[in-house]
Protein backbone atom coordinates (compact mmCIF):
# COMPACT_ATOMS: atom_id res chain seq x y z
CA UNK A 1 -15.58 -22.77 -4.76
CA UNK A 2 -17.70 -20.12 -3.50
CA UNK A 3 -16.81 -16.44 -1.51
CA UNK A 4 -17.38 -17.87 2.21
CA UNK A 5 -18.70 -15.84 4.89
CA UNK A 6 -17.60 -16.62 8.84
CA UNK A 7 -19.34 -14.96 11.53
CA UNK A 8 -18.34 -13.34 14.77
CA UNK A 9 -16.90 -15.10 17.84
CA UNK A 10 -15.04 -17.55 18.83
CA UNK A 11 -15.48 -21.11 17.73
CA UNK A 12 -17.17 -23.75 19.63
CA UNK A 13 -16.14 -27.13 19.48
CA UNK A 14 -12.95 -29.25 17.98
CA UNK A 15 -14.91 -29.99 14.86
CA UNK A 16 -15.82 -26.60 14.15
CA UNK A 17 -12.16 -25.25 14.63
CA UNK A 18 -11.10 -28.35 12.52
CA UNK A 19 -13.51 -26.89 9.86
CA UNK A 20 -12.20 -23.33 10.16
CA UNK A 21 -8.76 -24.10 9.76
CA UNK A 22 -9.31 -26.14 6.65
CA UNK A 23 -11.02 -23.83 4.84
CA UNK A 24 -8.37 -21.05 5.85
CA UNK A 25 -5.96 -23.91 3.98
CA UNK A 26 -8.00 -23.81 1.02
CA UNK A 27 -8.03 -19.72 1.11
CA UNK A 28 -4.35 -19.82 1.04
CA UNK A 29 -4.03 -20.53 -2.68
CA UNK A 30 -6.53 -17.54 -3.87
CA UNK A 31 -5.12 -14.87 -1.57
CA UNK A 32 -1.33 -15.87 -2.80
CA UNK A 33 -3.26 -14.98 -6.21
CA UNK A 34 -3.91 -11.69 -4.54
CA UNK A 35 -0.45 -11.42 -3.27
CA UNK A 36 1.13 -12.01 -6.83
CA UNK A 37 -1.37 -9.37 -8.77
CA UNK A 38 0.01 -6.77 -5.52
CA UNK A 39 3.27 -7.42 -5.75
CA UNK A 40 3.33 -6.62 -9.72
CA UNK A 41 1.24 -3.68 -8.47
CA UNK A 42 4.41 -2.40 -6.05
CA UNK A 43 7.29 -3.80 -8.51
CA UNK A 44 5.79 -0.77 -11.07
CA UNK A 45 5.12 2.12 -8.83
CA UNK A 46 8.20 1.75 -7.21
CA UNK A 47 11.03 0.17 -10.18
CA UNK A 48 10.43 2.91 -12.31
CA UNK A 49 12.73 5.67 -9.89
CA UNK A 50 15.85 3.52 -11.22
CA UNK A 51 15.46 3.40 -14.17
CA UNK A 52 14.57 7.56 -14.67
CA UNK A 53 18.11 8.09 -16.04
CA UNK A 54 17.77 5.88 -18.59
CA UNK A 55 14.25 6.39 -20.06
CA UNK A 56 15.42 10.43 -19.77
CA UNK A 57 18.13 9.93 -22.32
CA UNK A 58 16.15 7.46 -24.66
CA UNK A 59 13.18 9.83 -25.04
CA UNK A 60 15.53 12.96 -25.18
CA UNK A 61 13.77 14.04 -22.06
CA UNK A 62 15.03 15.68 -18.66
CA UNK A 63 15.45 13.96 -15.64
CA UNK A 64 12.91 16.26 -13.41
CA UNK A 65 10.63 15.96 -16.69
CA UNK A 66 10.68 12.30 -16.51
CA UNK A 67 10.14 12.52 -12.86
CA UNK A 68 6.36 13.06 -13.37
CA UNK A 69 5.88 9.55 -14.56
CA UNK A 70 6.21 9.10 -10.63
CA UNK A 71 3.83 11.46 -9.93
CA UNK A 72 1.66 10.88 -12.84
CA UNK A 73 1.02 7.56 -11.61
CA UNK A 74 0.70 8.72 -7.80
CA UNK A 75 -1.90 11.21 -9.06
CA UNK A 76 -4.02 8.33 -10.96
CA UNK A 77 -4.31 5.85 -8.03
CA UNK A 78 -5.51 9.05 -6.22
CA UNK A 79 -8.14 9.86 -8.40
CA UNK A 80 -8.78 6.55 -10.50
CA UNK A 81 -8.97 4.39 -7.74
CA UNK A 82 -12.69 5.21 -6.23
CA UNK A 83 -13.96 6.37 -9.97
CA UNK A 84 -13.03 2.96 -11.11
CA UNK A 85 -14.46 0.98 -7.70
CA UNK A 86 -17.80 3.06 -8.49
CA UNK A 87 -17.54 2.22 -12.41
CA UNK A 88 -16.99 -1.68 -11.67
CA UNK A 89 -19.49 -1.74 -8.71
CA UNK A 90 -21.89 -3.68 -10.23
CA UNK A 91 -19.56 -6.40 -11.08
CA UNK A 92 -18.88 -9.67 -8.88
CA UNK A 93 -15.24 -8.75 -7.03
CA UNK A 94 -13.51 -11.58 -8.95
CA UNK A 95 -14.85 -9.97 -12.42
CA UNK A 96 -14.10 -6.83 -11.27
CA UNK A 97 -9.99 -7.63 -10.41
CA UNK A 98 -9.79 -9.09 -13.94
CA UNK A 99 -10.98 -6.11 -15.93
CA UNK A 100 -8.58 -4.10 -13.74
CA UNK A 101 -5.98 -6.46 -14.25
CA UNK A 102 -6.53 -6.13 -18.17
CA UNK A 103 -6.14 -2.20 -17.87
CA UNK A 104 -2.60 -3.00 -16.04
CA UNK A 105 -1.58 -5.50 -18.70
CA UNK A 106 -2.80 -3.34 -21.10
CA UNK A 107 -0.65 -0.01 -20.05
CA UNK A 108 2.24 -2.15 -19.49
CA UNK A 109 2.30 -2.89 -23.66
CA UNK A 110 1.66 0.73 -24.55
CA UNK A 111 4.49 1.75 -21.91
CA UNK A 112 6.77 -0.47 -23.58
CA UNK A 113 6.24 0.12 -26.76
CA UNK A 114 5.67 3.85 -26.09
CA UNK A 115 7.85 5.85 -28.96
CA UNK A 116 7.89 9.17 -27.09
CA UNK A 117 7.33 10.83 -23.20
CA UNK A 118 3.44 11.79 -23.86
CA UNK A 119 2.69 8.67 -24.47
CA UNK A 120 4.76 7.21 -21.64
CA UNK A 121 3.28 9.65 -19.43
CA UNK A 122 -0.37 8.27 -20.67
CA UNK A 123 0.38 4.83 -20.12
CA UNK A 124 1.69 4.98 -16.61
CA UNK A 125 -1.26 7.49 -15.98
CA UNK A 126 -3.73 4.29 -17.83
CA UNK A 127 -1.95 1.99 -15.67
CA UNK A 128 -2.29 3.43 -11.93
CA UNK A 129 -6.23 3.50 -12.68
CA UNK A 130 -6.27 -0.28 -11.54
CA UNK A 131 -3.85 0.13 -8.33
CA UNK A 132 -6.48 1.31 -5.91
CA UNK A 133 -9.19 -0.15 -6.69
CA UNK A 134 -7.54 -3.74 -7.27
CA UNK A 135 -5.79 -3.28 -3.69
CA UNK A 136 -9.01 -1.96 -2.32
CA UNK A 137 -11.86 -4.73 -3.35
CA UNK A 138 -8.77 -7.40 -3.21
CA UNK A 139 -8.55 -6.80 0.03
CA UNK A 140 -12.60 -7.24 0.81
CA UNK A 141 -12.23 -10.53 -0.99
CA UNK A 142 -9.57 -11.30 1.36
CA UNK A 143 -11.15 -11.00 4.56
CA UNK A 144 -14.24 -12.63 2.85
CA UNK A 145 -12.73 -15.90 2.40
CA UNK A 146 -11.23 -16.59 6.02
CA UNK A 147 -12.52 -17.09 9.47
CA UNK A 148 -13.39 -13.81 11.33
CA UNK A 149 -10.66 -14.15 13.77
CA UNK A 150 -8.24 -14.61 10.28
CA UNK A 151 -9.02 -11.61 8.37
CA UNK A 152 -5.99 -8.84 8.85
CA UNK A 153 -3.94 -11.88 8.67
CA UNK A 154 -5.08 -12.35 5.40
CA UNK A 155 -4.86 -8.91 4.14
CA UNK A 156 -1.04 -8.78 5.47
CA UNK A 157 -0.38 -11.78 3.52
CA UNK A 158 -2.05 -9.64 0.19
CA UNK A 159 0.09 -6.99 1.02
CA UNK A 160 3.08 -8.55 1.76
CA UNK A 161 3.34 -8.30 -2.48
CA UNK A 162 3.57 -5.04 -2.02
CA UNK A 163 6.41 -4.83 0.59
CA UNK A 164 7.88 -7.78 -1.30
CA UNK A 165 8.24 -5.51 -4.48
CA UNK A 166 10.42 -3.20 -2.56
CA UNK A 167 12.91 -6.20 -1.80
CA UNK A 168 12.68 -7.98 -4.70
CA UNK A 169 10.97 -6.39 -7.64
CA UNK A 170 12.17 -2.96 -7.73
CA UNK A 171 15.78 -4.25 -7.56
CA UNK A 172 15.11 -6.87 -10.53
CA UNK A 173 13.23 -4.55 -12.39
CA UNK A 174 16.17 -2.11 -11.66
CA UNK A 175 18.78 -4.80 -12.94
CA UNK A 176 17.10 -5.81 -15.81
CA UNK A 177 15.97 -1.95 -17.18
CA UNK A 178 20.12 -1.84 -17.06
CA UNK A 179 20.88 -4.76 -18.22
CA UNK A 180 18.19 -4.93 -21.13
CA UNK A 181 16.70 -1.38 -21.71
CA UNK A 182 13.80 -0.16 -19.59
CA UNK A 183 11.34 -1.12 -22.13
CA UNK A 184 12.09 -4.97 -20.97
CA UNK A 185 10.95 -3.63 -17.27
CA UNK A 186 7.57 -2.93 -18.46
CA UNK A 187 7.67 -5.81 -20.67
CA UNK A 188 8.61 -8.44 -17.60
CA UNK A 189 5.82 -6.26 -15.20
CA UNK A 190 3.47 -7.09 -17.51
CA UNK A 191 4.23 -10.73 -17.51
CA UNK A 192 3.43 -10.78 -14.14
CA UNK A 193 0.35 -9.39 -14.04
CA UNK A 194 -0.90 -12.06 -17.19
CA UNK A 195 0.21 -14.48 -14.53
CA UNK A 196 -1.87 -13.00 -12.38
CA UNK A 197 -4.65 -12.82 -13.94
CA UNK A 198 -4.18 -16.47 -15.13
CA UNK A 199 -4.15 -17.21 -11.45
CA UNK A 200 -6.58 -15.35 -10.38
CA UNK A 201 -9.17 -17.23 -13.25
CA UNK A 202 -8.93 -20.44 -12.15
CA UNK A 203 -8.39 -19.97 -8.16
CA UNK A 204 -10.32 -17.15 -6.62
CA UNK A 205 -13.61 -17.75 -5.84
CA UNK A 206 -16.55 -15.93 -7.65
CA UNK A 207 -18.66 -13.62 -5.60
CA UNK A 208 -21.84 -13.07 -7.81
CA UNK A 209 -22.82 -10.20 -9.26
CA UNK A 210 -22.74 -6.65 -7.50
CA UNK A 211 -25.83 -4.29 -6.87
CA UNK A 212 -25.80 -1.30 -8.64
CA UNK A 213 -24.29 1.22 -6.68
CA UNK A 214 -25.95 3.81 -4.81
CA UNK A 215 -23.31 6.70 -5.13
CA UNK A 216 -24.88 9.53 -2.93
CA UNK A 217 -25.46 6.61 -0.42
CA UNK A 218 -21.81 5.73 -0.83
CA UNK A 219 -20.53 9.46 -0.18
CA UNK A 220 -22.45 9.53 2.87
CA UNK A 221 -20.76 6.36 3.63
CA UNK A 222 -17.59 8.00 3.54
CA UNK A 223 -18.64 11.28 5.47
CA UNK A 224 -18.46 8.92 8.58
CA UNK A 225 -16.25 10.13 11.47
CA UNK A 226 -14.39 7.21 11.82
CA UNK A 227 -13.77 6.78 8.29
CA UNK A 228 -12.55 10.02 7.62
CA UNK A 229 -10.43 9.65 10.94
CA UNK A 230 -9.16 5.80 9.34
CA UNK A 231 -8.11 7.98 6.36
CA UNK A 232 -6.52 10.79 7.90
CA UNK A 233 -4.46 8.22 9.81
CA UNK A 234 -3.48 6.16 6.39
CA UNK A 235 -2.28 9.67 4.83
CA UNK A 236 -0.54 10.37 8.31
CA UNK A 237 1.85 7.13 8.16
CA UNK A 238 2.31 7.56 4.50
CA UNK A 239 3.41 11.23 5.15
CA UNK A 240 5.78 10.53 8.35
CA UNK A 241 7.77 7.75 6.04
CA UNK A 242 7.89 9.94 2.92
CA UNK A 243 8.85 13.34 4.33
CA UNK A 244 12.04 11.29 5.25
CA UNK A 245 12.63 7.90 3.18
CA UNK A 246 12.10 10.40 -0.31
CA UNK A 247 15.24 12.06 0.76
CA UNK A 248 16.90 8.75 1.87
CA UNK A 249 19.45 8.70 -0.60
CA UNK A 250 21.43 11.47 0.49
CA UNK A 251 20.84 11.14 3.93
CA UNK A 252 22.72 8.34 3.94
CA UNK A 253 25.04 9.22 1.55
CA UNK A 254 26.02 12.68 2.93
CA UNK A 255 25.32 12.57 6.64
CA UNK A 256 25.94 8.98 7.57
CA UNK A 257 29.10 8.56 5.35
CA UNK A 258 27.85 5.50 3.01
CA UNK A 259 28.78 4.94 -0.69
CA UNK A 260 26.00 5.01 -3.32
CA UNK A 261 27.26 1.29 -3.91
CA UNK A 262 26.15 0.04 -0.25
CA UNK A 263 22.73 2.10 -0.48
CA UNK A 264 20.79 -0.54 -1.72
CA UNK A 265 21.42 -3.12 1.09
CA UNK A 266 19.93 -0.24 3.43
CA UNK A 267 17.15 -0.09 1.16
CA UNK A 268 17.07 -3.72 1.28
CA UNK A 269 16.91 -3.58 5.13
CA UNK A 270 14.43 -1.26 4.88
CA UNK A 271 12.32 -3.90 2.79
CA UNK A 272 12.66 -6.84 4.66
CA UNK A 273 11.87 -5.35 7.92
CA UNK A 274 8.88 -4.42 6.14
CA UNK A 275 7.95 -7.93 5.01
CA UNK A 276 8.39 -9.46 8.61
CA UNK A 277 6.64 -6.20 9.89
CA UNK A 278 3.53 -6.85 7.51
CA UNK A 279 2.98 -10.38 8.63
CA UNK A 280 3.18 -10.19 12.38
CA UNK A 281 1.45 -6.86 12.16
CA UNK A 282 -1.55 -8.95 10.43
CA UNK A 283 -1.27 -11.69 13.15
CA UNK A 284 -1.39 -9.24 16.30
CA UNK A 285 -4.21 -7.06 14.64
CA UNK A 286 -6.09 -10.45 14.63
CA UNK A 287 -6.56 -9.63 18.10
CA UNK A 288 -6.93 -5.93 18.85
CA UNK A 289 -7.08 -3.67 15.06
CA UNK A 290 -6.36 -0.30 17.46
CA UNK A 291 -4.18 -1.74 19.64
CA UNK A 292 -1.74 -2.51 16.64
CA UNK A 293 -2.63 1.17 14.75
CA UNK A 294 -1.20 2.99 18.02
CA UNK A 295 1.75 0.73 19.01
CA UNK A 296 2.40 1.25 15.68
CA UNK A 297 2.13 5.17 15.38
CA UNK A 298 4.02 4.80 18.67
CA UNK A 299 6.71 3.23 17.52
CA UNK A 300 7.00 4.63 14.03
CA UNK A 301 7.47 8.02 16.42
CA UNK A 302 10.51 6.91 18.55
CA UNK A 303 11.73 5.36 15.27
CA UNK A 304 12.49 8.83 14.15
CA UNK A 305 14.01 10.33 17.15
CA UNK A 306 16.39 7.53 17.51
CA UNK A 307 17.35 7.77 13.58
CA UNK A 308 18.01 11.62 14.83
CA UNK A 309 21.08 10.03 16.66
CA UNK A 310 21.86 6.47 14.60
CA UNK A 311 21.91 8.18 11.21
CA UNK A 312 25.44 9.43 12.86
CA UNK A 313 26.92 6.03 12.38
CA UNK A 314 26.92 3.33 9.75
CA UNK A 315 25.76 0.28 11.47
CA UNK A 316 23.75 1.82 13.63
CA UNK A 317 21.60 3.55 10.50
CA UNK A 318 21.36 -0.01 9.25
CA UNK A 319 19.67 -1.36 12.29
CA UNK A 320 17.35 1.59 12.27
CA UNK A 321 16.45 1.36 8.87
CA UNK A 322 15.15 -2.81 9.47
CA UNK A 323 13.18 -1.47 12.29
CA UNK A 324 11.77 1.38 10.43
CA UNK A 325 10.37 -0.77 7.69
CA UNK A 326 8.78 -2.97 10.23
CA UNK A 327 6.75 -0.29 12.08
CA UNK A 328 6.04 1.34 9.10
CA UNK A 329 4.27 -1.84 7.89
CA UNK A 330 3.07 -2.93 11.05
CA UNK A 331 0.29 -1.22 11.01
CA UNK A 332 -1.31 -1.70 6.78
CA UNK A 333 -3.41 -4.83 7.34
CA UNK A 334 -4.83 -3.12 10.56
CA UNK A 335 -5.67 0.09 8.88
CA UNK A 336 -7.19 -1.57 5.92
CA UNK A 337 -9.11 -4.31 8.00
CA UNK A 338 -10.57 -0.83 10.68
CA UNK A 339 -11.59 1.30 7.36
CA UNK A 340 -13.57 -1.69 5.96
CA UNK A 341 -15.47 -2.24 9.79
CA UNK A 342 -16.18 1.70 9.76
CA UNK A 343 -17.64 1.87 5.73
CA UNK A 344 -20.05 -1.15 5.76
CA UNK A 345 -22.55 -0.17 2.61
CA UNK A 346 -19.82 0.85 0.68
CA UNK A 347 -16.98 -1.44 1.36
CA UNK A 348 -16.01 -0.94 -2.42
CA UNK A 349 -15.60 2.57 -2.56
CA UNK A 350 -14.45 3.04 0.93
CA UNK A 351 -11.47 0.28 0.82
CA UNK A 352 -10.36 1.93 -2.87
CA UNK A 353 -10.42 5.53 -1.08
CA UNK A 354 -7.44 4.76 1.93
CA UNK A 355 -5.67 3.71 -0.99
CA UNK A 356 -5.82 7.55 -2.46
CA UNK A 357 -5.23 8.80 0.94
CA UNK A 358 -2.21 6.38 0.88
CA UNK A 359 -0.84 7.96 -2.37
CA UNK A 360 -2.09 11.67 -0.58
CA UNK A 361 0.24 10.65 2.02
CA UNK A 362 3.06 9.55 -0.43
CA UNK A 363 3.18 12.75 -2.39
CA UNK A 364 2.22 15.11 0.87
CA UNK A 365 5.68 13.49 2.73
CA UNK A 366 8.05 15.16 0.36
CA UNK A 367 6.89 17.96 -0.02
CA UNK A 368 6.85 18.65 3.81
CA UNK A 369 10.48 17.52 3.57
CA UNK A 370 11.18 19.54 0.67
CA UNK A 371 10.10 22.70 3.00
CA UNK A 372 12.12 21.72 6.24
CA UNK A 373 15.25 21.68 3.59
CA UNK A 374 13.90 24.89 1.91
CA UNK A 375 14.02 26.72 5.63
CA UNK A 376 17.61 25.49 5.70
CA UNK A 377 17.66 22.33 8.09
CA UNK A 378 19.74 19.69 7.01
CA UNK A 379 18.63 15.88 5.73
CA UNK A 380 19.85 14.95 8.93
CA UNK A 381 16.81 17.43 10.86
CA UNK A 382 14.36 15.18 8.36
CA UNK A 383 13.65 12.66 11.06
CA UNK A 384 11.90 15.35 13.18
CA UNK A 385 8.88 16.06 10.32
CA UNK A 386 8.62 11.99 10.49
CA UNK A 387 8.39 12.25 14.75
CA UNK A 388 5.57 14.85 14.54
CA UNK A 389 3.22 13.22 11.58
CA UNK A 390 3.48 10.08 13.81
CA UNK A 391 2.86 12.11 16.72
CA UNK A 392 -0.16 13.02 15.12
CA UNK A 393 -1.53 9.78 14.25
CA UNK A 394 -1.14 8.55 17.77
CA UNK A 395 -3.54 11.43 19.13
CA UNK A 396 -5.73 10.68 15.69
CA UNK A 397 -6.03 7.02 16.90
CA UNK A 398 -6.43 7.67 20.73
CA UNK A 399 -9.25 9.99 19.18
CA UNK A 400 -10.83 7.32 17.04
CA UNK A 401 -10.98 4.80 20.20
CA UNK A 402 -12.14 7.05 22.51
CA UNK A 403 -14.91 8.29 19.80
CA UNK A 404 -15.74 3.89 19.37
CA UNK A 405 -16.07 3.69 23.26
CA UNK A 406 -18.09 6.38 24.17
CA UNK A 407 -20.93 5.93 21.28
CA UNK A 408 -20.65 2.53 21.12
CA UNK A 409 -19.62 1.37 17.45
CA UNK A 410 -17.93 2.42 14.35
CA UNK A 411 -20.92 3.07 12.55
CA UNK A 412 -22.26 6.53 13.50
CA UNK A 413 -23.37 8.43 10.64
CA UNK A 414 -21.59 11.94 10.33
CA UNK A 415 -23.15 14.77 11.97
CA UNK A 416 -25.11 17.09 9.88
């Protein structure tokens, strides 16, 4: 089976459509492949906050200490993700996923076996260097092997693995660290990703070898307006969630009046709104990519003003936390599927960068958080930094339409 290319417009007859929907049938298996190497991919960037306690007082380490195996590995998707998309670029995609799957195997032994924090703190760092680009040039293979009119559905189905891990995996991983020693988390992560990559051998299709890539060209790629606007808007939704959801915990806890025991169904709420989100997000961006990125902004934004008020009351908070996952979700095929339209000629590099501007999001949100508390607002004023970053990527994506309308397209080059 070979990467298939579909073009643009709508199909003719009954026979083509026939045709179209059969091969999306037979895509289904290698993007689930995808979907299984992304959701081992969110189990360990996410798991590993439950179990800090308990790799803290096995390595003889502090708590905040241990904490930078968090941002250790946020930093290395940052960075790691484009170097390695530039490093493999010559490399057919499906070669390219299973020498990043390898590295994630790989760092999942060491991390296990690690004896001390240094070489923990390595590991995880070894690790992220896969998560970008394997999210990044899985998701070109994605919309590569589907009908035109298919394609953010198929990258919401790849990342529904991610927002599966935060239902699913971080909880089990969570359990088992307890249960077992945190050593057996990295052990069972790693499991998944030889699964993976066992899956991903004998089911995705092979794209051919890559040209060698043109890295100044690339750049200049990436210097386009609406590129740098698709990435500003990925580190906007990132930030909105983050500056809130980091501090989630006692938010809950201490203004809406929950026990630590119930937390986790909230965060399960939170995780399965996010699932649903992701996959009718995918379908509706199908249609109209900016349409879905501003509804979504839109909604993320009166999200946080009603939390303002529900976080008050107990079931009220719950309800709010299913819808927030949803919006926040909503929008990740659609963002993905616009930055790979605006970066054709380096669709590589370009994909692999929104996911650093993901993580740029993920470790900006806190900190803007950490400064509303430092000013002395309350958790429960968080919701208000969360308003005004999605605030911000509504007038971002207005911007970015307006911009596509009046020259035209999405590929203008950036103006010297």
């Amino acid at each position: 089976m070979s990467a298939t290319h579909f073009p643009d417009g709508d199909v003719g007859g009954s026979e083509d459509k026939t045709a179209i929907l059969s091969v999306a049938r037979m895509a289904f298996l290698p993007i689930l492949t995808l979907t299984l190497a992304a959701f081992a991919i969110g189990t360990t960037e996410f798991a590993i906050q439950g179990l800090l306690p308990d790799i803290a007082s096995d390595l003889a380490t502090s708590i905040p200490l241990t904490g930078l195996l968090v941002s250790g590995y946020a930093f290395g998707v940052a960075i790691g993700g484009p170097v390695m998309a530039l490093a493999l670029g010559r490399a057919g995609r499906k070669t390219a996923l299973l020498a990043l799957l390898a590295i994630f195997v790989a760092g999942h032994g060491v991390a296990a076996l690690a004896p001390n924090y240094p070489l923990l703190l390595v590991a995880r760092v070894f690790t992220s260097l896969c998560h970008g680009a394997f999210m990044g040039i899985g998701s070109l293979v994605a919309v590569t092997i589907v009908p035109q009119n298919r394609r953010a559905s198929a990258v919401a189905l790849m990342w529904a693995g991610i927002a599966s891990a935060n239902v699913l995996g971080v909880p089990a991983g969570t359990i088992l660290g307890h249960a077992l020693g945190w050593r057996s988390t990295f052990w069972a992560i790693g499991g998944l990703g030889i699964a993976a990559f066992v899956a991903i051998t004998l089911w995705l299709p092979r794209s051919g070898q890559g040209e060698r890539p043109n890295i100044v060209a690339e750049i200049k790629v990436l210097a386009r307006p609406q590129v740098i606007l698709a990435m500003i808007l990925s580190a906007c939704v990132c930030a909105a969630t983050f500056s809130v959801f980091t501090y989630i915990a006692p938010l809950l806890i201490e203004v809406t009046g929950i026990s630590a025991s119930v937390l986790p169904v909230y965060l399960l709420l939170f995780g399965v709104g996010g699932v649903i989100g992701m996959q009718i997000g995918g379908r509706i961006g199908d249609r109209g990519v900016m349409a879905v990125i501003i509804g979504s902004f839109t909604a993320d934004m009166v999200v946080f003003l009603v939390l303002l008020i529900t976080v008050h009351s107990v079931w009220l908070a719950s309800v709010t936390m299913f819808l927030w996952g949803f919006s926040f979700y909503f929008m990740a095929a659609p963002l993905q599927l616009r930055i790979v339209d605006a970066a054709r000629g380096a669709p590589n590099l370009a994909s692999t960068v929104i996911q650093s501007t993901f993580n740029l999001g993920i470790a900006l949100g806190p900190v803007i958080g950490a400064l509303i508390l430092a000013v002395g607002a309350g958790y429960a004023m968080l919701p208000i930094a969360g308003a005004l970053l999605s605030m911000l990527g509504v007038l971002g994506a207005l911007w970015s339409r307006a911009m596509e309308r009046r020259t035209g397209g999405l590929l203008q080059e950036a103006i010297p």
